[in-house]
PDB file of N, CA and C in Angstrom:
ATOM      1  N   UNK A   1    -191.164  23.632  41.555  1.00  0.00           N
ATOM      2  CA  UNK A   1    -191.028  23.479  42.980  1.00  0.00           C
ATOM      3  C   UNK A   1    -190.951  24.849  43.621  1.00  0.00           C
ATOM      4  N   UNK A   2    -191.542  24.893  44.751  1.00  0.00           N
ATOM      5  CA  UNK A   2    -192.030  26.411  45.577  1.00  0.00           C
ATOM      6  C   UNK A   2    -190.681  25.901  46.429  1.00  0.00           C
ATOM      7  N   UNK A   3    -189.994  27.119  46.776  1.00  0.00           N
ATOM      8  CA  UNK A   3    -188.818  27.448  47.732  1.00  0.00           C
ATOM      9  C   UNK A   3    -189.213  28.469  48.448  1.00  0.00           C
ATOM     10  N   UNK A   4    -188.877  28.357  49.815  1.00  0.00           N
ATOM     11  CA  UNK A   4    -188.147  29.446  51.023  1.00  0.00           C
ATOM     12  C   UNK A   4    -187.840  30.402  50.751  1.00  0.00           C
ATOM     13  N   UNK A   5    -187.488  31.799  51.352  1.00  0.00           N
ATOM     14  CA  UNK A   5    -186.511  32.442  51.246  1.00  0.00           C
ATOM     15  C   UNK A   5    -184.742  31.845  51.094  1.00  0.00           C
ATOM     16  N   UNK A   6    -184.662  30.667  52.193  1.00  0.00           N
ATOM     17  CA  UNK A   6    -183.345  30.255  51.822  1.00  0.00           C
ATOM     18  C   UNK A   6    -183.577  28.524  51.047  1.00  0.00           C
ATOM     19  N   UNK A   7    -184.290  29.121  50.114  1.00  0.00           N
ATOM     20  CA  UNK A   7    -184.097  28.147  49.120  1.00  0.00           C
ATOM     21  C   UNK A   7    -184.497  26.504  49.558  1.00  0.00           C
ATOM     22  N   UNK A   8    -185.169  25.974  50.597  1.00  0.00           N
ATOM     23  CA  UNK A   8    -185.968  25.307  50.524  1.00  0.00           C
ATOM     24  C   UNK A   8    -187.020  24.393  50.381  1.00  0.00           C
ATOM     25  N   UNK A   9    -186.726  23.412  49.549  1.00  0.00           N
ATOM     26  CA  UNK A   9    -188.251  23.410  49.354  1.00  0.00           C
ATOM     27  C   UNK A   9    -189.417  22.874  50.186  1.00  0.00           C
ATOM     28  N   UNK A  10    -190.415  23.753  49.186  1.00  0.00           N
ATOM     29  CA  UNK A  10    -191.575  23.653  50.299  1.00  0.00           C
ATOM     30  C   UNK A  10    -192.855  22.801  50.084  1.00  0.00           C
ATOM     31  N   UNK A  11    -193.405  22.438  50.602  1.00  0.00           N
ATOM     32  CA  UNK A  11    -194.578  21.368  50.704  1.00  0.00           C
ATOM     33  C   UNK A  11    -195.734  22.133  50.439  1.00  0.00           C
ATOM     34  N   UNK A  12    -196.636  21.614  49.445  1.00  0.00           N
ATOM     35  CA  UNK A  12    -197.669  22.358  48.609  1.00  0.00           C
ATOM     36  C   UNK A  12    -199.193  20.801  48.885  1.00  0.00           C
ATOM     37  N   UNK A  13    -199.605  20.977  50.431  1.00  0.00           N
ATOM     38  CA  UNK A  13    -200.715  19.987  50.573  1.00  0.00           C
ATOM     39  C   UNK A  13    -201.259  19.809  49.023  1.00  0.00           C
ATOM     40  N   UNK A  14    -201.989  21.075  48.732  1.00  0.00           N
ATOM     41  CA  UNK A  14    -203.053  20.825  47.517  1.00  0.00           C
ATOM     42  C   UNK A  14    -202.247  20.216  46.479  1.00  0.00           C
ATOM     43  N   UNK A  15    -201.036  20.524  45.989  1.00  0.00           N
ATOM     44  CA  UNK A  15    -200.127  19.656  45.148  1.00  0.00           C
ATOM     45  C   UNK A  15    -200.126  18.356  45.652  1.00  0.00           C
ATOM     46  N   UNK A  16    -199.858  17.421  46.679  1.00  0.00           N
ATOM     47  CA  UNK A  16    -199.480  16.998  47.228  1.00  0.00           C
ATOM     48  C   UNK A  16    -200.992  15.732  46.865  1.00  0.00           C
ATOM     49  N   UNK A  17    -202.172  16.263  47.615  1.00  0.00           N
ATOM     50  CA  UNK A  17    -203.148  15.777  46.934  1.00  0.00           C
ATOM     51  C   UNK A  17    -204.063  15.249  45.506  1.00  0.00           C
ATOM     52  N   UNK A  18    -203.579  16.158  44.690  1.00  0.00           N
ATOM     53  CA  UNK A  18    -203.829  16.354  43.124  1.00  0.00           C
ATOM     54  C   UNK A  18    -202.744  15.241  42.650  1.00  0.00           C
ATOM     55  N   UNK A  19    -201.496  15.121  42.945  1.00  0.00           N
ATOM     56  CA  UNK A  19    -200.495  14.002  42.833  1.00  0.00           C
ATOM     57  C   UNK A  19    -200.779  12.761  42.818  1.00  0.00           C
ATOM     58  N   UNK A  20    -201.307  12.457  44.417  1.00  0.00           N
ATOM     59  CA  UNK A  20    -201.700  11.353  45.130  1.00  0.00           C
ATOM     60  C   UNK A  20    -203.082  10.888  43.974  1.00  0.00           C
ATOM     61  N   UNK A  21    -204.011  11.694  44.167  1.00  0.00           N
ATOM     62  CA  UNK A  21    -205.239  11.583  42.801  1.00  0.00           C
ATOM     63  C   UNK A  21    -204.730  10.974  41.314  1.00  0.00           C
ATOM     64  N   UNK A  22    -204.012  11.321  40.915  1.00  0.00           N
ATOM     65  CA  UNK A  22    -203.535  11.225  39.898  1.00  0.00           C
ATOM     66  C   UNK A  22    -203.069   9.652  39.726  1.00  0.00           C
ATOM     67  N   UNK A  23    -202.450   9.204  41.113  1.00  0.00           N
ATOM     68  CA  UNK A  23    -201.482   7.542  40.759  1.00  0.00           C
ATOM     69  C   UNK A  23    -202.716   6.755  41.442  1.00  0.00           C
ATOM     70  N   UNK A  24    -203.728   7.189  41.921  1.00  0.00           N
ATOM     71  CA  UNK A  24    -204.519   6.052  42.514  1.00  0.00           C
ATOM     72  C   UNK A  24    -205.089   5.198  41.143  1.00  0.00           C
ATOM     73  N   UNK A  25    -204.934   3.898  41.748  1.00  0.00           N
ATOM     74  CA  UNK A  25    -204.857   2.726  40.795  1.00  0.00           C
ATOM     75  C   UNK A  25    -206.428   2.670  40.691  1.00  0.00           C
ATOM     76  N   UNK A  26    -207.181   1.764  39.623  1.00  0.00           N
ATOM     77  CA  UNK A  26    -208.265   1.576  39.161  1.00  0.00           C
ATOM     78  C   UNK A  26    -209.387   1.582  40.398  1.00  0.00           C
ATOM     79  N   UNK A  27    -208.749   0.558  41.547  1.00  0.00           N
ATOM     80  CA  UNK A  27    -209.511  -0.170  42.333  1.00  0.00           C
ATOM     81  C   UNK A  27    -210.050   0.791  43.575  1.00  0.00           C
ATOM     82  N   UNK A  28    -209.135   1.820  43.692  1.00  0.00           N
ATOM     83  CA  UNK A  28    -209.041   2.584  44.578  1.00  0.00           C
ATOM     84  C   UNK A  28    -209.988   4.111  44.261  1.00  0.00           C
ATOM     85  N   UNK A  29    -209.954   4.641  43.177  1.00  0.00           N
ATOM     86  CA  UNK A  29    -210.520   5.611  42.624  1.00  0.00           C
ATOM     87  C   UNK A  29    -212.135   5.706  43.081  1.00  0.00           C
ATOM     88  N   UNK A  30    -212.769   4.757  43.110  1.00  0.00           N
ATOM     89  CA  UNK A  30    -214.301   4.707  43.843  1.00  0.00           C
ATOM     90  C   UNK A  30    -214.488   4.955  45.581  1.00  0.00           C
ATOM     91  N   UNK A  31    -212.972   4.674  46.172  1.00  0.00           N
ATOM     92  CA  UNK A  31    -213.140   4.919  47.581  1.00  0.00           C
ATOM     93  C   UNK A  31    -212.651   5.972  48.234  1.00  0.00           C
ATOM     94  N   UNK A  32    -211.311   6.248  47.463  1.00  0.00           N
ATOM     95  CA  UNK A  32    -210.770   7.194  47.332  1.00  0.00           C
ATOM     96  C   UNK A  32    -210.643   8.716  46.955  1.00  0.00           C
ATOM     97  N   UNK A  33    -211.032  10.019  48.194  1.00  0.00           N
ATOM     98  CA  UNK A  33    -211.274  11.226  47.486  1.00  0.00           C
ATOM     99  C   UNK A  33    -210.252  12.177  48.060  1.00  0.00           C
ATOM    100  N   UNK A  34    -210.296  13.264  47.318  1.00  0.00           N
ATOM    101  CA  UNK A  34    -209.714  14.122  47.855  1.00  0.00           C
ATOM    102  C   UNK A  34    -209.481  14.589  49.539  1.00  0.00           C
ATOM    103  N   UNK A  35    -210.801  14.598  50.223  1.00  0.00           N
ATOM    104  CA  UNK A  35    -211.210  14.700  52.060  1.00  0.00           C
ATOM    105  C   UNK A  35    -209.841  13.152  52.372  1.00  0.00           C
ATOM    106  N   UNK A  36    -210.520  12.480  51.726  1.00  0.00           N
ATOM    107  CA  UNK A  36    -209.313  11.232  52.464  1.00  0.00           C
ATOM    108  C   UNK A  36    -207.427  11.580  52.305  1.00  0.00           C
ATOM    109  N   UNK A  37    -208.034  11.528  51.469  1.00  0.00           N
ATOM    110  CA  UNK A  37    -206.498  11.698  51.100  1.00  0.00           C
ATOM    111  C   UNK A  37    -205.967  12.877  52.200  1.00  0.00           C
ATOM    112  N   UNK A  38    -206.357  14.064  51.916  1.00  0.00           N
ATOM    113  CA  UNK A  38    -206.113  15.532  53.121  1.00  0.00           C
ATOM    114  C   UNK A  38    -206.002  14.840  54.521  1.00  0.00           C
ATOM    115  N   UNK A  39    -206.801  14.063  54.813  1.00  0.00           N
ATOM    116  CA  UNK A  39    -207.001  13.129  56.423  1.00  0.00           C
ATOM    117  C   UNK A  39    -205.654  12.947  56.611  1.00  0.00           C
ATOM    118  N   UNK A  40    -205.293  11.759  55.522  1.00  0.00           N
ATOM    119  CA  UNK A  40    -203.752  10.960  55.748  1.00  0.00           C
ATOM    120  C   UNK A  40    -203.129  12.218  55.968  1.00  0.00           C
ATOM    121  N   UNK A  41    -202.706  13.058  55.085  1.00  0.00           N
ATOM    122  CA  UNK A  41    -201.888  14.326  55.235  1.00  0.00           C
ATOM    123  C   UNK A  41    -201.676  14.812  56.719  1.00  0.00           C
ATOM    124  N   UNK A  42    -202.873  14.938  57.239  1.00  0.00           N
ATOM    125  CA  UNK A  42    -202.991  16.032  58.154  1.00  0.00           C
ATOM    126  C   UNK A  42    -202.313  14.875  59.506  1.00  0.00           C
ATOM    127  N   UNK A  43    -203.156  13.729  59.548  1.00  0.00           N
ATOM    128  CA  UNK A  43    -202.197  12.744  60.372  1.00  0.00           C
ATOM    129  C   UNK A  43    -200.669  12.492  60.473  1.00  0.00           C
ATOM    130  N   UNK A  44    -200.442  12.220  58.952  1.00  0.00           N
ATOM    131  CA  UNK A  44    -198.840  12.357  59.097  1.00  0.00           C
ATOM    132  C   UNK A  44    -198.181  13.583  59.571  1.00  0.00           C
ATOM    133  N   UNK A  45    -198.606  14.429  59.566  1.00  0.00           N
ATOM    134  CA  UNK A  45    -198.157  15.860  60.311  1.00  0.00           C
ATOM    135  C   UNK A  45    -198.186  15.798  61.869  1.00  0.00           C
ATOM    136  N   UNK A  46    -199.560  15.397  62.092  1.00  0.00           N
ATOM    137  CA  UNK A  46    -199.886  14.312  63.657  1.00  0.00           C
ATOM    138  C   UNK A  46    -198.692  13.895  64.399  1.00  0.00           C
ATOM    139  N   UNK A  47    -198.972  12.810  63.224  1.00  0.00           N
ATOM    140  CA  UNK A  47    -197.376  12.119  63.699  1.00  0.00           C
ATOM    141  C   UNK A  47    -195.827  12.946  63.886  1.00  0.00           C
ATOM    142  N   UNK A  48    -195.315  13.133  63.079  1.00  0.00           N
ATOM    143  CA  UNK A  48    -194.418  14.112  62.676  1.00  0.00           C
ATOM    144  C   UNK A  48    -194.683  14.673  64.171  1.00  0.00           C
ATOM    145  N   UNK A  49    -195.531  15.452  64.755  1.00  0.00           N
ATOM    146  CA  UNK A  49    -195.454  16.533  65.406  1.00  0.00           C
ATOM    147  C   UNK A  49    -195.123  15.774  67.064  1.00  0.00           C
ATOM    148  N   UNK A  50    -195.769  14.534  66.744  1.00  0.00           N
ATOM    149  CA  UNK A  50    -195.763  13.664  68.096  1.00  0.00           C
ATOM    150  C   UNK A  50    -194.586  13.047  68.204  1.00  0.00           C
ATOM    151  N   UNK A  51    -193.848  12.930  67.357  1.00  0.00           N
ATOM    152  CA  UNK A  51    -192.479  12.273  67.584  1.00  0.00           C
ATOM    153  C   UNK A  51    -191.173  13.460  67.762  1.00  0.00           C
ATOM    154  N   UNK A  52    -191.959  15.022  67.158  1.00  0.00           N
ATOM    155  CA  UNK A  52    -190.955  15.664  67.469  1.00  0.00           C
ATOM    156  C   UNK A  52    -189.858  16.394  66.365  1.00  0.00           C
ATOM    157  N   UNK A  53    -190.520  15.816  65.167  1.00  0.00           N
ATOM    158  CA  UNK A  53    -189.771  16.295  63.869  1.00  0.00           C
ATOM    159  C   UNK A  53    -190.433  17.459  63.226  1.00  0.00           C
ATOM    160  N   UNK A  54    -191.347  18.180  63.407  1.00  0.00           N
ATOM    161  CA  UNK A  54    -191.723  19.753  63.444  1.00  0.00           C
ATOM    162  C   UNK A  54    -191.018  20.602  64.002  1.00  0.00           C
ATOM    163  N   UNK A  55    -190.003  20.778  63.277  1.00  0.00           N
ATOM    164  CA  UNK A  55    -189.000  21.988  64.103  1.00  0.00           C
ATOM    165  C   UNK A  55    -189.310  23.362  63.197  1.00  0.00           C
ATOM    166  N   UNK A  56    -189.591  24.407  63.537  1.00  0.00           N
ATOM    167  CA  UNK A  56    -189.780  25.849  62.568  1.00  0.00           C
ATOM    168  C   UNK A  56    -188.368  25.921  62.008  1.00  0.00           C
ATOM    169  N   UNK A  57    -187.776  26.435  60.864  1.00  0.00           N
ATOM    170  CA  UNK A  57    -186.795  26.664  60.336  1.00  0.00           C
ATOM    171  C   UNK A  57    -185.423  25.779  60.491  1.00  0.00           C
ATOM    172  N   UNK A  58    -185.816  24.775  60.325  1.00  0.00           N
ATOM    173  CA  UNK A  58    -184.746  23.698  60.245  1.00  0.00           C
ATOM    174  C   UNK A  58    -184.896  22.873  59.453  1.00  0.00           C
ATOM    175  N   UNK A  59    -183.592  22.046  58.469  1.00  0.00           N
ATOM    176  CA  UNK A  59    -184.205  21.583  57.231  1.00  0.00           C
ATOM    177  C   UNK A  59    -182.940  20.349  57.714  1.00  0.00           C
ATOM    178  N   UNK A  60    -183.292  19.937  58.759  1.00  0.00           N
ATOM    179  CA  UNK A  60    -182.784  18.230  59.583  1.00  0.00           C
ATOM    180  C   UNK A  60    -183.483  17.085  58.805  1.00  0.00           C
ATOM    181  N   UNK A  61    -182.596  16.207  58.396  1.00  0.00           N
ATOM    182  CA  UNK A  61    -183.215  14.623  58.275  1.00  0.00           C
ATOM    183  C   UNK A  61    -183.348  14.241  59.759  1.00  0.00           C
ATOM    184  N   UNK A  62    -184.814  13.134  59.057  1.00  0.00           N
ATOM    185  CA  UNK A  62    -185.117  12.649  59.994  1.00  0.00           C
ATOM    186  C   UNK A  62    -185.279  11.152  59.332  1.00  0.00           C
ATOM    187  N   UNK A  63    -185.149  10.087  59.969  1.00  0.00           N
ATOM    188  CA  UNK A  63    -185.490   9.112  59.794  1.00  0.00           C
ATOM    189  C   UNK A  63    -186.576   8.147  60.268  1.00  0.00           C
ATOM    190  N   UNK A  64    -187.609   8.124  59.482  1.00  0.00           N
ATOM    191  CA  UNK A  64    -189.027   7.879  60.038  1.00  0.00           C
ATOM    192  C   UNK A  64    -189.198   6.323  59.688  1.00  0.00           C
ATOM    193  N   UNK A  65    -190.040   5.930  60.690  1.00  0.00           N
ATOM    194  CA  UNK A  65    -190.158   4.169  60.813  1.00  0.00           C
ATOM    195  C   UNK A  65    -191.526   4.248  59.939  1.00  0.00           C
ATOM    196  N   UNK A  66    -191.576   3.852  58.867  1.00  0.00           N
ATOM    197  CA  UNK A  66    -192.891   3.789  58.218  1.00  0.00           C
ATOM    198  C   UNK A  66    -194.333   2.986  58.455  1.00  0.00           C
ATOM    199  N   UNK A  67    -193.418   1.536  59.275  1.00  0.00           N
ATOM    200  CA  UNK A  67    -194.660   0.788  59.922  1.00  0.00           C
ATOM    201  C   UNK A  67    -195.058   1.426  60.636  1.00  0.00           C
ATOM    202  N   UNK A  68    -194.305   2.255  62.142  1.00  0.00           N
ATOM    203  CA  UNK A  68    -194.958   2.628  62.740  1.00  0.00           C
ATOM    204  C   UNK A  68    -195.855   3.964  62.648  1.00  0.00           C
ATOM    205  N   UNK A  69    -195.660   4.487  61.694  1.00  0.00           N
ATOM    206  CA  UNK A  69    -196.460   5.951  61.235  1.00  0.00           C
ATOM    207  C   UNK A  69    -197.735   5.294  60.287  1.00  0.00           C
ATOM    208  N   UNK A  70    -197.789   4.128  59.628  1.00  0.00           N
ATOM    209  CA  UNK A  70    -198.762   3.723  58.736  1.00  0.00           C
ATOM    210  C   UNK A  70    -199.892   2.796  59.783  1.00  0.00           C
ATOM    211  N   UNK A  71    -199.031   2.440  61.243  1.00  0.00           N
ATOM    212  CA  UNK A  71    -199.948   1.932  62.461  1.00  0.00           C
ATOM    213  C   UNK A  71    -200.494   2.947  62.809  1.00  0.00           C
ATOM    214  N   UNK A  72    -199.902   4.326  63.082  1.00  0.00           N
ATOM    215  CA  UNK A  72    -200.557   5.509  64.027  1.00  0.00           C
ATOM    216  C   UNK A  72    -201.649   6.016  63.110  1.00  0.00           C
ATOM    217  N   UNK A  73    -201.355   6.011  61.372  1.00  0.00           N
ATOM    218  CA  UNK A  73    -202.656   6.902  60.408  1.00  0.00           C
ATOM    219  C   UNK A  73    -203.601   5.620  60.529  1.00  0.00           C
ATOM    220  N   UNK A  74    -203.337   4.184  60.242  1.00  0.00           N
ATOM    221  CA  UNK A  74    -204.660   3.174  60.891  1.00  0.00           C
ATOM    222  C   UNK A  74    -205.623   3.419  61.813  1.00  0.00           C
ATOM    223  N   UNK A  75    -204.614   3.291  63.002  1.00  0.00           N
ATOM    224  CA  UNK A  75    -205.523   3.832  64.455  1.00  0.00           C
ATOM    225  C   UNK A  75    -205.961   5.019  64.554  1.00  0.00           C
ATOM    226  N   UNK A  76    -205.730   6.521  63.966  1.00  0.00           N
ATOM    227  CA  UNK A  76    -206.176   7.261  64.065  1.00  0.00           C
ATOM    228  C   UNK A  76    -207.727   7.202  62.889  1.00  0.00           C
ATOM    229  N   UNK A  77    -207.396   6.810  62.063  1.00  0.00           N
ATOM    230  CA  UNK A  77    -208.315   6.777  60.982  1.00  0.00           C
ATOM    231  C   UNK A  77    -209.499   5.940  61.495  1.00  0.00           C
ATOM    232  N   UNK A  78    -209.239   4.871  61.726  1.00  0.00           N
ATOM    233  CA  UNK A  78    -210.542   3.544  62.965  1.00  0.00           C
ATOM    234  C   UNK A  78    -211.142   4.786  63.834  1.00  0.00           C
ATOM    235  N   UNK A  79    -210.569   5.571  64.325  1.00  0.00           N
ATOM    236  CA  UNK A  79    -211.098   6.536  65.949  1.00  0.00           C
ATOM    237  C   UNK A  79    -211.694   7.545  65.234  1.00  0.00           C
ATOM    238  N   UNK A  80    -211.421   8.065  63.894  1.00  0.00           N
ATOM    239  CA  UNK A  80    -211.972   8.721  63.670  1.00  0.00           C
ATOM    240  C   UNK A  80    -213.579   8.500  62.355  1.00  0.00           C
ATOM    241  N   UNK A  81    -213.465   7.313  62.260  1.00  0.00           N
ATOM    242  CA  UNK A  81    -214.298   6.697  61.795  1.00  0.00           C
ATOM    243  C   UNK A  81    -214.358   7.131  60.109  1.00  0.00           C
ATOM    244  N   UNK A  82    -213.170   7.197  59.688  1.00  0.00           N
ATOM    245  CA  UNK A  82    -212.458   7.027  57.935  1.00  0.00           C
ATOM    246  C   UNK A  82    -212.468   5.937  57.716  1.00  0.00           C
ATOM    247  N   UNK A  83    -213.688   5.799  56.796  1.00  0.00           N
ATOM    248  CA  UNK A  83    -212.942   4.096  55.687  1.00  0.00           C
ATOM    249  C   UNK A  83    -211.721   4.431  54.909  1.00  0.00           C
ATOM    250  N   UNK A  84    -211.138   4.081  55.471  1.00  0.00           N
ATOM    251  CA  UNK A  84    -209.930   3.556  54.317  1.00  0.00           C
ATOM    252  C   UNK A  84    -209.031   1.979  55.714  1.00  0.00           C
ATOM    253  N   UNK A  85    -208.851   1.432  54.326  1.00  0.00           N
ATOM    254  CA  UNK A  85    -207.993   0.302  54.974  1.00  0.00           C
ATOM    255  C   UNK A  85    -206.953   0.301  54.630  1.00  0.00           C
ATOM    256  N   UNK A  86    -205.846  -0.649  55.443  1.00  0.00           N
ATOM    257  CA  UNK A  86    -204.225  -0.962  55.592  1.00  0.00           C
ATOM    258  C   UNK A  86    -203.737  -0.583  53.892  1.00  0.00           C
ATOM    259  N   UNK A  87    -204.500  -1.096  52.992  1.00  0.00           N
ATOM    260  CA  UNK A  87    -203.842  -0.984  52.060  1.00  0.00           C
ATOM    261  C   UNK A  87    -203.678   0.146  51.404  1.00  0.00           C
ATOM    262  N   UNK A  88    -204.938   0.790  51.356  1.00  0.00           N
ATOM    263  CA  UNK A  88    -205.314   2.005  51.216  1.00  0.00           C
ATOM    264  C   UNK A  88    -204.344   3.272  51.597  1.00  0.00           C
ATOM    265  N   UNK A  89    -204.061   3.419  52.997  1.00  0.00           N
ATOM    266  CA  UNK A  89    -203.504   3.628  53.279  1.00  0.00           C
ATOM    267  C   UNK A  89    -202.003   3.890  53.254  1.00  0.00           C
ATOM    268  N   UNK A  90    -201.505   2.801  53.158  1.00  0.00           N
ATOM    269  CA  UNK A  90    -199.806   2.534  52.490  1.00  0.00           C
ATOM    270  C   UNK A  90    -199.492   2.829  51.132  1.00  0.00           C
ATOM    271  N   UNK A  91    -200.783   2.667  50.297  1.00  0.00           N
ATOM    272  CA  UNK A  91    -200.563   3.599  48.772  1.00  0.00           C
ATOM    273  C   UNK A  91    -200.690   4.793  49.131  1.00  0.00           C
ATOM    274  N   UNK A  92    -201.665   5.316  49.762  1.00  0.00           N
ATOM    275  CA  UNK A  92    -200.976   6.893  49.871  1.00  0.00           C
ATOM    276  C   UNK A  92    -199.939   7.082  50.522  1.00  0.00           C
ATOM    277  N   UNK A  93    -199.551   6.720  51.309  1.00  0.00           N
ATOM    278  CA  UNK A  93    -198.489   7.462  52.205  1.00  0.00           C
ATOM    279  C   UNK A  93    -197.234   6.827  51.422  1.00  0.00           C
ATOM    280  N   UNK A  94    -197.393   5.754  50.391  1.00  0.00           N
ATOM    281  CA  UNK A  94    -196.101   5.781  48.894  1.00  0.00           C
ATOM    282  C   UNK A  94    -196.257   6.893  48.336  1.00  0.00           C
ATOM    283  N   UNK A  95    -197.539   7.087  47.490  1.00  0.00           N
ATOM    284  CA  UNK A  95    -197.822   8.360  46.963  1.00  0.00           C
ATOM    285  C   UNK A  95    -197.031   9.640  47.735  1.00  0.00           C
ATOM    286  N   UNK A  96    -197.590   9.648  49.088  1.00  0.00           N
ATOM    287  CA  UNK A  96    -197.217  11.034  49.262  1.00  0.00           C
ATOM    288  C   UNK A  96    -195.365  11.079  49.113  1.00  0.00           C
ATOM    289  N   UNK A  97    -194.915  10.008  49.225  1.00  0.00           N
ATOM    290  CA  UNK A  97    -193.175   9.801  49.570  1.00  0.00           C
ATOM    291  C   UNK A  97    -193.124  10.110  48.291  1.00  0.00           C
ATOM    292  N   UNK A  98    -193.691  10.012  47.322  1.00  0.00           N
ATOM    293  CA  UNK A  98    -193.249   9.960  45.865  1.00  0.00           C
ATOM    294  C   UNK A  98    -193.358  11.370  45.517  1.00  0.00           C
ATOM    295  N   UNK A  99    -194.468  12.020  45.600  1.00  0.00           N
ATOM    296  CA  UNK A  99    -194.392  13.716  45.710  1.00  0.00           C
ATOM    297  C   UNK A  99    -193.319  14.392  46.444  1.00  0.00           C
ATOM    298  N   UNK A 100    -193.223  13.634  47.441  1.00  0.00           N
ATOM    299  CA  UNK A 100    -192.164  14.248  48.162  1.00  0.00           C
ATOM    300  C   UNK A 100    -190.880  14.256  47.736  1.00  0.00           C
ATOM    301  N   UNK A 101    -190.412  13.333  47.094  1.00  0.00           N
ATOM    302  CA  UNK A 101    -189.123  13.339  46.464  1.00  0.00           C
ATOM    303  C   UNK A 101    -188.850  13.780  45.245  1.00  0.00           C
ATOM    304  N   UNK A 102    -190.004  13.864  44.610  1.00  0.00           N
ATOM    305  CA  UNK A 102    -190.034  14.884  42.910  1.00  0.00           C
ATOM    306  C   UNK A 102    -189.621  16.488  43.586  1.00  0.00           C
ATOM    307  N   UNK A 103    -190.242  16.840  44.567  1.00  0.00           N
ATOM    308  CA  UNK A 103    -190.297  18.130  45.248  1.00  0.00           C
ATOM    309  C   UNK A 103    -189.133  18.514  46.125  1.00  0.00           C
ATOM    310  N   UNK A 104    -188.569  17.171  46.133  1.00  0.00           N
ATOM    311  CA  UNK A 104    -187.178  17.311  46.905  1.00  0.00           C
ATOM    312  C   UNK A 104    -187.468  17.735  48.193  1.00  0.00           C
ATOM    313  N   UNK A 105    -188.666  17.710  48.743  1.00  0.00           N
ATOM    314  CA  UNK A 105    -188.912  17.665  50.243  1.00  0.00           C
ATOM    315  C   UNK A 105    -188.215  16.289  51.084  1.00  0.00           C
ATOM    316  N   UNK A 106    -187.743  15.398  50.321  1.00  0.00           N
ATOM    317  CA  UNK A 106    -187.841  14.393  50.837  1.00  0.00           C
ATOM    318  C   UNK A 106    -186.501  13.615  49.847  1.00  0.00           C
ATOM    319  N   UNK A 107    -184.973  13.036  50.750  1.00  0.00           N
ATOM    320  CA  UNK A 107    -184.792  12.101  49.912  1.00  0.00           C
ATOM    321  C   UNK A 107    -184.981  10.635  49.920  1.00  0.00           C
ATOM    322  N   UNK A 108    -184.292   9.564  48.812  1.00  0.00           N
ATOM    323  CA  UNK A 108    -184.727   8.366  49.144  1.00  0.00           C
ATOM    324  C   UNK A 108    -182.986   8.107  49.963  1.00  0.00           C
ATOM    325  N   UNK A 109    -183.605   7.331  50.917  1.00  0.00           N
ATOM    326  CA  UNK A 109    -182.475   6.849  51.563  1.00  0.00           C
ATOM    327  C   UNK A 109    -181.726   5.369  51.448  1.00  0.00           C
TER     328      UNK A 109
END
């Protein structure tokens, strides 16, 4: 795990992706690539940034509504014209929770 100066830890996208790659189940592996996966990423940051939990140097819980962040990467993904569907979707953004908590970016609550 990559740390801060004050110890930290820090979020490694390309880790983060290579992870997500790694647990995609049989069915998913043919639709599923690396570009997608980065998409979800970059949305949940989207989000994150639209609700206000991007603060520079602050290491605050936040408590995030998952339906509604797995509605906002849907609708953004439809507008931006990404196949991936509902389900699709909600396995990564498990995936990414699951990286996230090996990395201790993230606990389970």
């Amino acid at each position: 795990m990559q740390t801060q100066s004050n110890e930290l830890p820090v979020y490694d996208d390309d880790a983060a992706v290579a992870f997500i790659l790694r647990q995609l189940p049989e069915e998913f592996k043919k639709r599923i690539d690396e570009d997608k996966i980065q998409y979800v990423l970059d949305v949940i940051y989207d989000y994150y940034d639209e609700k206000g939990l991007i603060e520079e140097d602050t290491a605050e819980e936040a408590s995030i509504d998952e339906e509604e962040m797995a509605g906002f990467i849907t609708r953004a993904a439809r507008k931006d014209n990404i196949d991936l569907n509902e389900a699709e979707i909600a396995f990564i953004l498990d995936a990414e929770f699951e990286y996230g908590k090996e990395t201790g970016v993230y606990n389970e609550e």
